[in-house]
Protein backbone atom coordinates (compact mmCIF):
# COMPACT_ATOMS: atom_id res chain seq x y z
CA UNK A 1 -10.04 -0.82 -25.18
CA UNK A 2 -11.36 -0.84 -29.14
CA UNK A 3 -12.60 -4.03 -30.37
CA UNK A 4 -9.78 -5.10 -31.84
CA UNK A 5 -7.26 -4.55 -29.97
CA UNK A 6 -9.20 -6.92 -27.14
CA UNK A 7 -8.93 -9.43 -30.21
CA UNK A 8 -5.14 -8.89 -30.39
CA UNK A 9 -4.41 -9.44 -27.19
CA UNK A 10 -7.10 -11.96 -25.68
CA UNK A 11 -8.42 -14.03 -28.84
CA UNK A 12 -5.04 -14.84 -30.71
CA UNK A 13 -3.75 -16.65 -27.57
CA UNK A 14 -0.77 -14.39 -28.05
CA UNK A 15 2.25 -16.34 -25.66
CA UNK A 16 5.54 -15.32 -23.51
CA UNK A 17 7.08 -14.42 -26.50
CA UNK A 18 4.76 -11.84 -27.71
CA UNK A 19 4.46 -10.37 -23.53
CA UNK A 20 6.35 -7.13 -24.75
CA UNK A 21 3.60 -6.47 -27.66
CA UNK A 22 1.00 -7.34 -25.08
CA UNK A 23 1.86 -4.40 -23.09
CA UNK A 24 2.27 -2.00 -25.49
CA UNK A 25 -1.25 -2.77 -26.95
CA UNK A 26 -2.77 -3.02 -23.29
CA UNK A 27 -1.24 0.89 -22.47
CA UNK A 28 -2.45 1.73 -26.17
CA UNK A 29 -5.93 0.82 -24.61
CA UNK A 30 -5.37 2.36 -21.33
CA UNK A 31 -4.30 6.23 -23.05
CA UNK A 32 -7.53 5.51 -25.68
CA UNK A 33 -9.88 4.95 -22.71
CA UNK A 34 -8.63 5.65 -18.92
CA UNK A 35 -12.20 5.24 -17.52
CA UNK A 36 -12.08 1.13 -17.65
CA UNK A 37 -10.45 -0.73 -14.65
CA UNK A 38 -10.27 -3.74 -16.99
CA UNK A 39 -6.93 -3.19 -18.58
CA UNK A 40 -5.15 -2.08 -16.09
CA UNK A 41 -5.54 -5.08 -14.26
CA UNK A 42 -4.46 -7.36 -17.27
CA UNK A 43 -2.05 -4.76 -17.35
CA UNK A 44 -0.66 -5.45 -13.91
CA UNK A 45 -0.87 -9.79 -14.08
CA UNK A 46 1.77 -9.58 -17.45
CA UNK A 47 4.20 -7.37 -15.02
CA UNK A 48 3.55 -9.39 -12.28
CA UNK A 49 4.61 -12.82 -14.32
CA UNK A 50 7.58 -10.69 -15.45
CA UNK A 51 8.42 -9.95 -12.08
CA UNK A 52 7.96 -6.04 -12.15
CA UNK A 53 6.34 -5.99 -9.07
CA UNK A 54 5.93 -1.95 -8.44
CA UNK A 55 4.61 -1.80 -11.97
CA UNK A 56 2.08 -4.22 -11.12
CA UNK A 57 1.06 -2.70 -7.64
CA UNK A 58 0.30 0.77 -9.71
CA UNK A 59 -2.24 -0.91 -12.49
CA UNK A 60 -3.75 -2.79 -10.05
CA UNK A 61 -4.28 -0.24 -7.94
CA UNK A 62 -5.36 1.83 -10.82
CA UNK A 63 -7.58 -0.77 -12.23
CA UNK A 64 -9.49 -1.61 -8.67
CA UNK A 65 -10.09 1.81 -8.01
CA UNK A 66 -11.83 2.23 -11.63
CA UNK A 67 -13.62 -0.91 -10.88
CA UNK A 68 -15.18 0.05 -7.30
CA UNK A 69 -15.90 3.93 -8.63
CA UNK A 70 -17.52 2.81 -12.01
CA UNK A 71 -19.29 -0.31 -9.97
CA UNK A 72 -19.90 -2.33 -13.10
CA UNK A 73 -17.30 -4.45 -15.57
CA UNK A 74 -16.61 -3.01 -18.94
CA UNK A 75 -15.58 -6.56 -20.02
CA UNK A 76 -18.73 -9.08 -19.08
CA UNK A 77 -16.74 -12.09 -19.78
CA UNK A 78 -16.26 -12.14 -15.69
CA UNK A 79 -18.20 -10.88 -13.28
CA UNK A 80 -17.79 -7.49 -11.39
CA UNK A 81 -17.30 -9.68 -8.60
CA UNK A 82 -14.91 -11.63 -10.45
CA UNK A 83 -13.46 -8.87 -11.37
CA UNK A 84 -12.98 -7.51 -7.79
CA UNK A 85 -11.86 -10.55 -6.33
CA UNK A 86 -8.77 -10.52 -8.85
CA UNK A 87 -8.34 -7.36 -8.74
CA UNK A 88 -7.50 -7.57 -4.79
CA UNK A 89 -5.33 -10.88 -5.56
CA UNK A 90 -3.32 -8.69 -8.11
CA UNK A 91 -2.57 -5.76 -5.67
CA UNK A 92 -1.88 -8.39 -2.64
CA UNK A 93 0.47 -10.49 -4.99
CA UNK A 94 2.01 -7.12 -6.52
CA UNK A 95 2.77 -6.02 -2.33
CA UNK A 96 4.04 -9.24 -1.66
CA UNK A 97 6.12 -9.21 -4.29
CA UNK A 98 5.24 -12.35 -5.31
CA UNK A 99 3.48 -14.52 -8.16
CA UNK A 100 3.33 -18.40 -8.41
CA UNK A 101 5.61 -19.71 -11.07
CA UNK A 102 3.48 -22.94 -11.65
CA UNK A 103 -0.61 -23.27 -13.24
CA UNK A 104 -1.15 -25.04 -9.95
CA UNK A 105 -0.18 -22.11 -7.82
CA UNK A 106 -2.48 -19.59 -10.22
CA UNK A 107 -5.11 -21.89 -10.11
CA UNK A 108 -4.61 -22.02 -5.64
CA UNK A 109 -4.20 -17.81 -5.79
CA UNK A 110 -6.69 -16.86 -2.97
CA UNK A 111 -7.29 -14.19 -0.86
CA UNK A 112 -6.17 -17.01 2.79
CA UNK A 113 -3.16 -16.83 4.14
């Protein structure tokens, strides 16, 4: 993902109404570099608020496997670990075809059921 189009899409606080543009910069990023996991993953929580839930399953798939083979986070703003961890809660949300509609059920997302 090139510098600026990280800015684009994380620092401008972009909102629901700019979620198309969003995903056409985040693919832009994944074709420019398909070695980081990072993307994908953002990649897959946008279709997963827009209810697109085999779209999400495949970038979060994508994205964890790039994460476990490379075994280090491209973006340090979160852990690996951190990184991990929502990558897993991505791919089970995306196969239950799922996604809390409310802030209080994103911030209660967990890997217990």
């Amino acid at each position: 993902m090139s510098s600026s189009s990280k800015r684009e899409i994380v620092d401008d606080g972009r909102g629901a109404d700019d979620e198309e543009a969003t995903v056409v910069l985040l693919r832009s990023c994944v074709e420019r570099n398909p070695f980081i996991g990072e993307p994908h993953l953002v990649l897959a929580q946008v279709y997963l608020t827009k209810a697109k839930f085999e779209e999400a399953e495949r970038e979060a798939e994508r994205g964890l496997t790039l994460m476990l083979e490379w075994g280090s986070a491209w973006d340090k703003r979160m852990s690996w670990e951190g990184w991990i961890a929502w990558a897993r809660v991505l791919l089970m949300k995306a196969r239950d075809r799922s996604w809390p509609q409310t802030s209080w059920g994103i911030l209660n997302l967990g890997l217990v059921k």
